[in-house]
Protein backbone atom coordinates (compact mmCIF):
# COMPACT_ATOMS: atom_id res chain seq x y z
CA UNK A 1 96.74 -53.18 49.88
CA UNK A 2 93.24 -54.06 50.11
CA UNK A 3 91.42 -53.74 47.10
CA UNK A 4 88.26 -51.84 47.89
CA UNK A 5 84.84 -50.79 45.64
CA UNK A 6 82.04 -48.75 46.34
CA UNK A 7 78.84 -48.98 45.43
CA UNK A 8 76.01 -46.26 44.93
CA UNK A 9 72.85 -47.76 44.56
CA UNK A 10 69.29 -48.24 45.65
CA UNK A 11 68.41 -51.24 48.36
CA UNK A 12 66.70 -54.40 47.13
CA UNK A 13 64.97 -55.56 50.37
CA UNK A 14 64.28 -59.29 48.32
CA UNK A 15 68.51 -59.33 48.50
CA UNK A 16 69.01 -59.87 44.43
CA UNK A 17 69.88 -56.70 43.09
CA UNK A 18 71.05 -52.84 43.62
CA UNK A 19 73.08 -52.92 46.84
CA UNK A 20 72.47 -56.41 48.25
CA UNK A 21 73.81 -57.98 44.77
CA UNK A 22 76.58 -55.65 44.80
CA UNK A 23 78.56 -56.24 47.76
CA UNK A 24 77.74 -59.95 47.12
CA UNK A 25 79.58 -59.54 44.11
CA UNK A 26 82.65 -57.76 45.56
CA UNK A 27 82.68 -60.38 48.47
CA UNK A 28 82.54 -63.32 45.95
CA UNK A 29 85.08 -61.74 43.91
CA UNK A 30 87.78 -60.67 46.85
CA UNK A 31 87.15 -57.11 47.29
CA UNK A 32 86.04 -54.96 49.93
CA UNK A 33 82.66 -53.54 49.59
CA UNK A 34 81.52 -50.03 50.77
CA UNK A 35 77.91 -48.96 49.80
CA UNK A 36 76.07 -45.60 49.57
CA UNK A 37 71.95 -46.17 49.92
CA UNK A 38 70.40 -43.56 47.44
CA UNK A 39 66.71 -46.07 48.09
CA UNK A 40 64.80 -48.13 49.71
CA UNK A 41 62.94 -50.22 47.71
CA UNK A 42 60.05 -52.49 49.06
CA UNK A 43 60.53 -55.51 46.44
CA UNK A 44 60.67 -59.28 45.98
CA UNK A 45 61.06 -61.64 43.13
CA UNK A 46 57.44 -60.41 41.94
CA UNK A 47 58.29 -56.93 41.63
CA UNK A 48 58.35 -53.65 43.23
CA UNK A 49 55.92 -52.40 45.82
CA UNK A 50 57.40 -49.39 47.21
CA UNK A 51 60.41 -47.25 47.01
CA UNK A 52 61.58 -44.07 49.17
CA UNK A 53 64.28 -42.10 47.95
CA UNK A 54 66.99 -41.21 50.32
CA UNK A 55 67.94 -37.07 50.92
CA UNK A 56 70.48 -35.77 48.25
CA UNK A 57 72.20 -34.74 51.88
CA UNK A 58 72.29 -38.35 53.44
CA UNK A 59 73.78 -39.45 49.87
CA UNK A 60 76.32 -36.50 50.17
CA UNK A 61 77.19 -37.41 53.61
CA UNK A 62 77.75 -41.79 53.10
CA UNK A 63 80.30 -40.23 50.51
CA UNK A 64 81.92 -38.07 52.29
CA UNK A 65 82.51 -40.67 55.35
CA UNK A 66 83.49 -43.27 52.91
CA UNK A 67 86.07 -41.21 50.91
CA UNK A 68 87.36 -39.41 54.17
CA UNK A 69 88.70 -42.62 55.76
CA UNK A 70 88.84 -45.79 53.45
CA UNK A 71 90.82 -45.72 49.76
CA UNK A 72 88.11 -46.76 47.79
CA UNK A 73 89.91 -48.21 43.86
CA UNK A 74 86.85 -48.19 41.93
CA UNK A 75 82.79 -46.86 42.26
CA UNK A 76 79.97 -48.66 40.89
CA UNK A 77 76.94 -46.39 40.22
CA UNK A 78 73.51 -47.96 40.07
CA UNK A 79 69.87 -46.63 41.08
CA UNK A 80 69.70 -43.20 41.33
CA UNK A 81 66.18 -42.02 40.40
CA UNK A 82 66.09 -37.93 40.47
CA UNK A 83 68.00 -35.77 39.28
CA UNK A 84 69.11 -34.40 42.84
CA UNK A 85 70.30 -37.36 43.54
CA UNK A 86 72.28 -37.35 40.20
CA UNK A 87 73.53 -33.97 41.04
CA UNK A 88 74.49 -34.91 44.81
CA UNK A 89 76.55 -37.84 43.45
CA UNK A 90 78.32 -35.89 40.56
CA UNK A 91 79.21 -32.84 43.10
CA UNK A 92 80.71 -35.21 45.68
CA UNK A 93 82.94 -37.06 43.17
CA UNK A 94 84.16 -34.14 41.69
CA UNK A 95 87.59 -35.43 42.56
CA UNK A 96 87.65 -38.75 42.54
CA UNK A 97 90.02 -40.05 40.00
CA UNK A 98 89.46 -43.75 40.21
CA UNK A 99 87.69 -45.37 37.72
CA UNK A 100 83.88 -45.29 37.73
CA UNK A 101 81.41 -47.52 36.01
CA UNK A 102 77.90 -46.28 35.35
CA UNK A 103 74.93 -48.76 35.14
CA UNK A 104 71.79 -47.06 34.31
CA UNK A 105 69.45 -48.43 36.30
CA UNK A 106 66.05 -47.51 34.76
CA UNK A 107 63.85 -50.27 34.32
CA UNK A 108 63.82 -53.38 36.73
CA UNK A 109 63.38 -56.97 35.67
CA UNK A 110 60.11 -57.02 36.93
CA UNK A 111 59.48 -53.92 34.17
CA UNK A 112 58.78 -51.79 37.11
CA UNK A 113 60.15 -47.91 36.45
CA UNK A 114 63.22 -47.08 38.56
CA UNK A 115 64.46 -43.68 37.03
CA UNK A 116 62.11 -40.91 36.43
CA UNK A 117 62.24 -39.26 33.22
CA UNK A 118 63.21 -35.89 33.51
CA UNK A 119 66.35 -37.74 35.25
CA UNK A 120 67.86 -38.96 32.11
CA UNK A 121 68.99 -35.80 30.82
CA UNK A 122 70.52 -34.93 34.58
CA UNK A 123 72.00 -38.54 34.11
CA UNK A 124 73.66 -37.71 30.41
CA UNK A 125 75.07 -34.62 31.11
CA UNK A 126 76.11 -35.31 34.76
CA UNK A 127 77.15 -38.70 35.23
CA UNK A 128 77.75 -40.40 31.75
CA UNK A 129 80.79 -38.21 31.12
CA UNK A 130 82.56 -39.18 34.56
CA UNK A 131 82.23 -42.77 33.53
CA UNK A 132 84.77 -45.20 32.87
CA UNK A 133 82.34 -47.11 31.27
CA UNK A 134 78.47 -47.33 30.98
CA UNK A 135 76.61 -50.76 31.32
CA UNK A 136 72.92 -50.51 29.75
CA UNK A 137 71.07 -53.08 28.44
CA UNK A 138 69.28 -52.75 24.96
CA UNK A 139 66.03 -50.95 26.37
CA UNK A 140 68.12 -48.76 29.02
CA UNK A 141 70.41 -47.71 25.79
CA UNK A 142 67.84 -46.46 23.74
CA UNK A 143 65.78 -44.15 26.99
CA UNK A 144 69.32 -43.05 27.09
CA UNK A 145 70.29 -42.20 23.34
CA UNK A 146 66.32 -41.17 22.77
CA UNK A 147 66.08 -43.84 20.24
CA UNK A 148 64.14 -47.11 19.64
CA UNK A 149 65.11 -50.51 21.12
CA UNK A 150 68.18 -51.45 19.08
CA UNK A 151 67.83 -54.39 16.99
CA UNK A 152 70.50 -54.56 14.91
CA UNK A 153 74.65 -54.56 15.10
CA UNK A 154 74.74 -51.30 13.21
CA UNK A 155 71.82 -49.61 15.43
CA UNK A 156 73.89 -50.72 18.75
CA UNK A 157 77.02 -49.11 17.77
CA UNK A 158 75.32 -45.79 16.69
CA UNK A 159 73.72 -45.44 20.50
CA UNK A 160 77.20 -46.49 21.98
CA UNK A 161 78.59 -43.31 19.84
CA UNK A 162 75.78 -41.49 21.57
CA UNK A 163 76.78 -42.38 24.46
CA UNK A 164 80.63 -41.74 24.16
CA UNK A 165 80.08 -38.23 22.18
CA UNK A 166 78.39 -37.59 25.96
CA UNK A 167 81.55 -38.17 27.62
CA UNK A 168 81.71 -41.70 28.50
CA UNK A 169 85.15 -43.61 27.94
CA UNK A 170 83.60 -46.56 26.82
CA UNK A 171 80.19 -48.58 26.77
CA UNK A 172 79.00 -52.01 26.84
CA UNK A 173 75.47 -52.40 25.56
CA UNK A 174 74.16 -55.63 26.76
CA UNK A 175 72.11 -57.78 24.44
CA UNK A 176 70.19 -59.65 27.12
CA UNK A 177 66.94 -58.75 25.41
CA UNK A 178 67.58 -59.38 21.97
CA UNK A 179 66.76 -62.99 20.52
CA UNK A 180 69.04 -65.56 19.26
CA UNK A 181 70.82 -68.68 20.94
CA UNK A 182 73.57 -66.18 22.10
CA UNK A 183 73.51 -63.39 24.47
CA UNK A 184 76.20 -61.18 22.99
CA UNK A 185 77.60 -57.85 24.48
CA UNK A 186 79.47 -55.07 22.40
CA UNK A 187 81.94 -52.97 24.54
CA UNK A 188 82.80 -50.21 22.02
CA UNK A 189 85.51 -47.12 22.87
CA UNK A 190 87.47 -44.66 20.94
CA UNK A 191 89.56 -47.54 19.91
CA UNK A 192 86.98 -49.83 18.72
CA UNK A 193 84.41 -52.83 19.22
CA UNK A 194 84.76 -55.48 21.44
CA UNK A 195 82.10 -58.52 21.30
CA UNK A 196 81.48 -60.87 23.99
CA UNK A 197 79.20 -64.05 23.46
CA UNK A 198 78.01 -66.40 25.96
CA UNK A 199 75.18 -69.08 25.41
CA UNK A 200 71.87 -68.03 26.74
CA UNK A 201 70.92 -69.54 30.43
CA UNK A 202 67.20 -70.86 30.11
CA UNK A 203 66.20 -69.78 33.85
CA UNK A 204 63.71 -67.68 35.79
CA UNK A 205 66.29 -66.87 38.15
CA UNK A 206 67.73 -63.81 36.17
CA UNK A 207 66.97 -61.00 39.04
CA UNK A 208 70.07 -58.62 39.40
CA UNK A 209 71.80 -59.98 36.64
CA UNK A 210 72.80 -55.66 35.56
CA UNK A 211 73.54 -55.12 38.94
CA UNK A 212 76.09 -58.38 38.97
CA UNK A 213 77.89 -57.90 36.04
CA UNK A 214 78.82 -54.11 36.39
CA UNK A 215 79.47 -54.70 39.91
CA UNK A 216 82.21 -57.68 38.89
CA UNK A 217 83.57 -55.16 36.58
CA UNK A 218 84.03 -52.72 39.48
CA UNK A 219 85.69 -55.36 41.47
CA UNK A 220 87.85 -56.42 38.31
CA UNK A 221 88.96 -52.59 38.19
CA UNK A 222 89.52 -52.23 41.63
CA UNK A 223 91.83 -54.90 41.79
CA UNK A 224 93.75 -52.91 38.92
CA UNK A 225 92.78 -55.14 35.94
CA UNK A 226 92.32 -53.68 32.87
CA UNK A 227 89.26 -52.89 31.50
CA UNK A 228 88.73 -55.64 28.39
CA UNK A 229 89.84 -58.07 31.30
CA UNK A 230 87.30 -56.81 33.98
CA UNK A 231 84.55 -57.08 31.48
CA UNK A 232 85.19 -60.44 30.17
CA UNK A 233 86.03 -62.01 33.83
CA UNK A 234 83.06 -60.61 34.43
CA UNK A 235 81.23 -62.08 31.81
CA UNK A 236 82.27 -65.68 32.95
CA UNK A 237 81.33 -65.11 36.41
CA UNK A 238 77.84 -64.06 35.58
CA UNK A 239 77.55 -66.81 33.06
CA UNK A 240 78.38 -69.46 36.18
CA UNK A 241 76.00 -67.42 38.15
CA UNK A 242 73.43 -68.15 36.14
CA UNK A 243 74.20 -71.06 35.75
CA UNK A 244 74.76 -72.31 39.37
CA UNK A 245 71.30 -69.98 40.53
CA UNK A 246 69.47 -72.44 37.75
CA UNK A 247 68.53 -74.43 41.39
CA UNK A 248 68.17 -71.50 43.37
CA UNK A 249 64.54 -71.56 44.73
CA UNK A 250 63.89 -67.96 46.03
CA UNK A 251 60.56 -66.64 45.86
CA UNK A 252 58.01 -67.03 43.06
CA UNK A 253 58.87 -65.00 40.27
CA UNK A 254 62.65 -64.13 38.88
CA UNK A 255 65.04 -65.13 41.17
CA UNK A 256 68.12 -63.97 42.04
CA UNK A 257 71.53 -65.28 40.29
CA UNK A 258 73.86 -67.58 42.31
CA UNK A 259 76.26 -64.77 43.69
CA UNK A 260 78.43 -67.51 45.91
CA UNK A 261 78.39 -70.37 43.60
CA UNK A 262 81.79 -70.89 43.90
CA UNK A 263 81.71 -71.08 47.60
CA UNK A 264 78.06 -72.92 48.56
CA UNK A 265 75.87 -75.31 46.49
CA UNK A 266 72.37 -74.27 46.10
């Protein structure tokens, strides 16, 4: 069987994030990508210029093809921006019982606004409780709990509760934003906490780097590993990404992680 993912996200015309990051990070990591557009954005490594939301119908229909003809093991949700589109996605996986890992796109590197904010709530009641598990970073966590910016152990884990009493299985809050030496990640269930640490990456080439690492947990999960697995495997190849893209020169602004470093030197 080949293991296949989907992804639901919005385009990234500069090719380091949303879609183009996420089948890069399927291909990299062995599985077979299928994608749903739900945007086009006009960006680069400077930020975002434009962005045109695709037709909740359109969305519907790449679904619908998708799931009618190819046995898709695991879905990847990224930029979805309105609350139809929210709705469109939810409706159409009604019955999907694979799992399903949420990254709340809402804020891109370049600080530019990618979910509007009478989405969230669509987003919490709609999505979050399908999820296998939800991927925010520190800022996305606390538009999403309605609290301030996390910065401390204890004020992580009471957003992650937020998050599962929505309906979430689980939740990784990212702590790519918060100081320190360390970039460390709590994945927190029903069962318990889960920390992952990695040493920080000192490089301007961090664009995509949400996109990346939920998307190598959706190929992890496709390929039937379980789910403390995915996310640490993950973790290591978006550490090495970083890593490798350190000589990436792409554009002048944040650059885009090294998705095939273990295939081509930079």
């Amino acid at each position: 069987m080949t293991a296949t993912a989907m992804t639901i996200a919005g385009s990234d015309s500069g090719g380091g994030a949303g879609i183009q990051a996420d089948i890069k990070t399927f291909s990299a990591l062995g599985v077979y990508a299928t994608s749903v557009i739900t945007a086009v954005t006009a960006q680069n490594t400077l930020g975002v210029t434009a962005v045109e939301d695709i037709s909740p119908q359109t969305i519907r229909a790449q679904i619908r093809a998708v799931l009618a003809d190819i046995d898709v093991h695991a879905i990847k949700i990224g930029m979805v921006s309105r609350s139809e589109t929210i709705l469109a996605i939810a409706q159409e996986l009604e019955g999907y019982q694979g799992p399903i890992v949420l990254d709340p796109v809402m804020v891109a590197t370049s600080g530019d606004r990618l979910l509007r904010e009478d989405a969230i709530g669509a987003l919490l009641t709609a999505l979050v409780p399908k999820a296998t598990i939800v991927t925010p970073n520190l800022p996305e966590a606390a538009l999403l709990t309605a609290t301030p910016i996390a910065e401390t152990r204890a004020q992580v884990l009471r957003q992650a509760e937020i998050i599962l009493t929505a309906g979430a299985a689980a939740v990784l809050i990212k702590g790519g934003h918060s100081g320190g030496k360390d970039s460390i990640d709590l994945l927190v269930d029903h069962m318990g906490v889960t920390e992952f640490s990695a040493p920080r990456v000192d490089t301007n080439n961090d664009h995509g780097t949400g996109c990346t690492l939920a998307a190598a947990i959706t190929a992890g999960l496709a390929t039937g590993t379980p789910l403390e697995e995915a996310v640490r495997n993950a973790k290591a190849y978006l550490q090495q990404a970083l890593i490798a893209g350190k000589t990436l020169t792409i554009g002048g602004g944040h650059g885009p992680v090294h998705h095939f470093h273990q295939w081509w030197r930079a």
